[in-house]
Protein backbone atom coordinates (compact mmCIF):
# COMPACT_ATOMS: atom_id res chain seq x y z
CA UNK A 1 111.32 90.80 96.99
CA UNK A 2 114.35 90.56 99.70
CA UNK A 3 113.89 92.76 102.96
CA UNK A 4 116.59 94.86 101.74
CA UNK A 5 115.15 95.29 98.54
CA UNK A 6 111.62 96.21 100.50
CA UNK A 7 113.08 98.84 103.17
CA UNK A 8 114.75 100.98 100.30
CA UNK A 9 111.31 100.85 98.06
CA UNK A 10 109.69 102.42 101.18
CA UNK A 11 112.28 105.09 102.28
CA UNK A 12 112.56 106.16 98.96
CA UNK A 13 109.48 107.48 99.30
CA UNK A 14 108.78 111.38 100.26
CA UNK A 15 108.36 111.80 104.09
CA UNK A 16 109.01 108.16 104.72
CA UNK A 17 111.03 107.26 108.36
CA UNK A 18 111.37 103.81 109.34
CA UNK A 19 110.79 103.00 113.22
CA UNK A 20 110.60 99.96 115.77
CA UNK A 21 107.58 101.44 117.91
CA UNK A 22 105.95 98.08 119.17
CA UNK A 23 109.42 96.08 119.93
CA UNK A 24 112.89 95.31 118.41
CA UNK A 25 111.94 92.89 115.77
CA UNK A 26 108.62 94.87 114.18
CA UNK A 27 110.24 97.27 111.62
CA UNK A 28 107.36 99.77 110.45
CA UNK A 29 107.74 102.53 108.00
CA UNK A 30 105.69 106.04 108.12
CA UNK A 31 104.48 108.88 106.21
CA UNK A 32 104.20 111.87 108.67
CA UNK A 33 103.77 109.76 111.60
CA UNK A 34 101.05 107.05 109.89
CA UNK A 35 102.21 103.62 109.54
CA UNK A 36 101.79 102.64 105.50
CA UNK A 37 104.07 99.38 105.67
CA UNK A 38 105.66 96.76 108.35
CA UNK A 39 107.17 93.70 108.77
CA UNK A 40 109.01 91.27 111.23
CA UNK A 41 112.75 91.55 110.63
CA UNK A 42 113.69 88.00 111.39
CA UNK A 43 110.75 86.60 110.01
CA UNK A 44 110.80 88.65 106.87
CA UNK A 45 109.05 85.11 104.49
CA UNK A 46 106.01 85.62 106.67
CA UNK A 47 104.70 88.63 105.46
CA UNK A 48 104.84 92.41 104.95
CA UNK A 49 101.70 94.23 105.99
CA UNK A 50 100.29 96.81 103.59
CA UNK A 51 97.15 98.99 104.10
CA UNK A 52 94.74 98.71 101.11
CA UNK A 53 91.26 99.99 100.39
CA UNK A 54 88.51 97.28 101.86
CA UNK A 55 87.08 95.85 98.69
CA UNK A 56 90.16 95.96 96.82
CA UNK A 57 91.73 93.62 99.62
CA UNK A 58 89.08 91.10 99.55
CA UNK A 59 89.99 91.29 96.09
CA UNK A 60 93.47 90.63 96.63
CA UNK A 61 92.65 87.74 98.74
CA UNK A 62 90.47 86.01 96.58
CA UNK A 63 93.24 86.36 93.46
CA UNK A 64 96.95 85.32 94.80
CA UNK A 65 96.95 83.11 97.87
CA UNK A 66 100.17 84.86 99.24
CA UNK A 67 97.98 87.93 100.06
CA UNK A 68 96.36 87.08 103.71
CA UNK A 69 94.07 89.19 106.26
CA UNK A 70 96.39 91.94 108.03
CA UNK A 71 98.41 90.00 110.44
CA UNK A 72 97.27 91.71 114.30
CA UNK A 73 95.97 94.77 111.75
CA UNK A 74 92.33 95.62 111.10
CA UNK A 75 91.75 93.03 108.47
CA UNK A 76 89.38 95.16 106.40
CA UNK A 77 91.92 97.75 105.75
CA UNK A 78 95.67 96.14 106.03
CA UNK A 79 96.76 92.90 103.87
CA UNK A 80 99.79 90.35 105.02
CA UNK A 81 101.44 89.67 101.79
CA UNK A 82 104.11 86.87 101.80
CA UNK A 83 107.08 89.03 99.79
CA UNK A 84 109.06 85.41 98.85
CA UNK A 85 106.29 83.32 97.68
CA UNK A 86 106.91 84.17 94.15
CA UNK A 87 105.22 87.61 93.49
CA UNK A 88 106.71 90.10 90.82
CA UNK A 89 108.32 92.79 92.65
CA UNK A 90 106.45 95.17 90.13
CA UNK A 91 103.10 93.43 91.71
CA UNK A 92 104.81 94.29 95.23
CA UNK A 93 105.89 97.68 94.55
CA UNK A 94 102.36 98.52 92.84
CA UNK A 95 100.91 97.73 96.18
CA UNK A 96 103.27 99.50 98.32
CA UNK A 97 102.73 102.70 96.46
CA UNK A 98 98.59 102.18 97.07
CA UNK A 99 99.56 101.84 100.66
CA UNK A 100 101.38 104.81 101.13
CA UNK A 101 98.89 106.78 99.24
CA UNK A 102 96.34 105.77 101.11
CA UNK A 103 97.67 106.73 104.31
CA UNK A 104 98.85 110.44 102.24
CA UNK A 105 95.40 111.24 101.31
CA UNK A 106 94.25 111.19 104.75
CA UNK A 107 96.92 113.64 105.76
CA UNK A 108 96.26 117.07 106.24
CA UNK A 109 96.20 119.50 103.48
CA UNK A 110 99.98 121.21 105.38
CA UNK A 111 101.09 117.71 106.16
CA UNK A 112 100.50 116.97 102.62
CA UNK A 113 102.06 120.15 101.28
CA UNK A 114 105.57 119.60 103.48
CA UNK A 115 105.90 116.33 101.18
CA UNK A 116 105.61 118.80 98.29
């Protein structure tokens, strides 16, 4: 999946605004103010980081060696996935969607209603 390809998955998403909060290469999309998605935007190969749920990452892990420990993330919860190492982008996207539902669920109930 290209970067440009990537960004427009994630802020087609309800609520989603796309930021560069830690410097000007770290581009990091949010639901309602939670990070669900990031990546570097000149180093785009090395890996988009996705939050996941903790078993279901070692999971990941263990299947497709382009799925890594969250790069500078809490590496139970967030996976570095290498986007051009030859995933499906339907494999990708799948992932992206668990992401930002996992950071939705933990919204609150009128946080989660505005997205309605």
């Amino acid at each position: 999946m290209h970067i440009e390809d990537f960004r427009d998955y994630c802020m087609a998403k309800k609520g989603v605004t796309e930021e560069l909060p830690f410097d000007e290469d770290t581009l990091v999309f949010k639901v309602c103010g939670k990070m669900f998605a990031l990546c570097s935007l000149s180093e785009y190969s090395n890996g988009i980081s996705l939050k996941c749920v903790p078993e279901t990452a070692l999971q990941l892990r263990e299947t497709y060696t382009q799925v890594k420990p969250g790069y500078h993330m809490n590496k139970a919860h967030w996976n570095t996935i290498l986007p051009e190492a030859g995933l499906p982008d339907a494999l990708l996207k799948e992932w992206i969607d668990l992401s930002y539902l996992l950071v939705v669920q933990k919204l609150t109930k009128v946080q989660r209603l505005t997205l309605l």
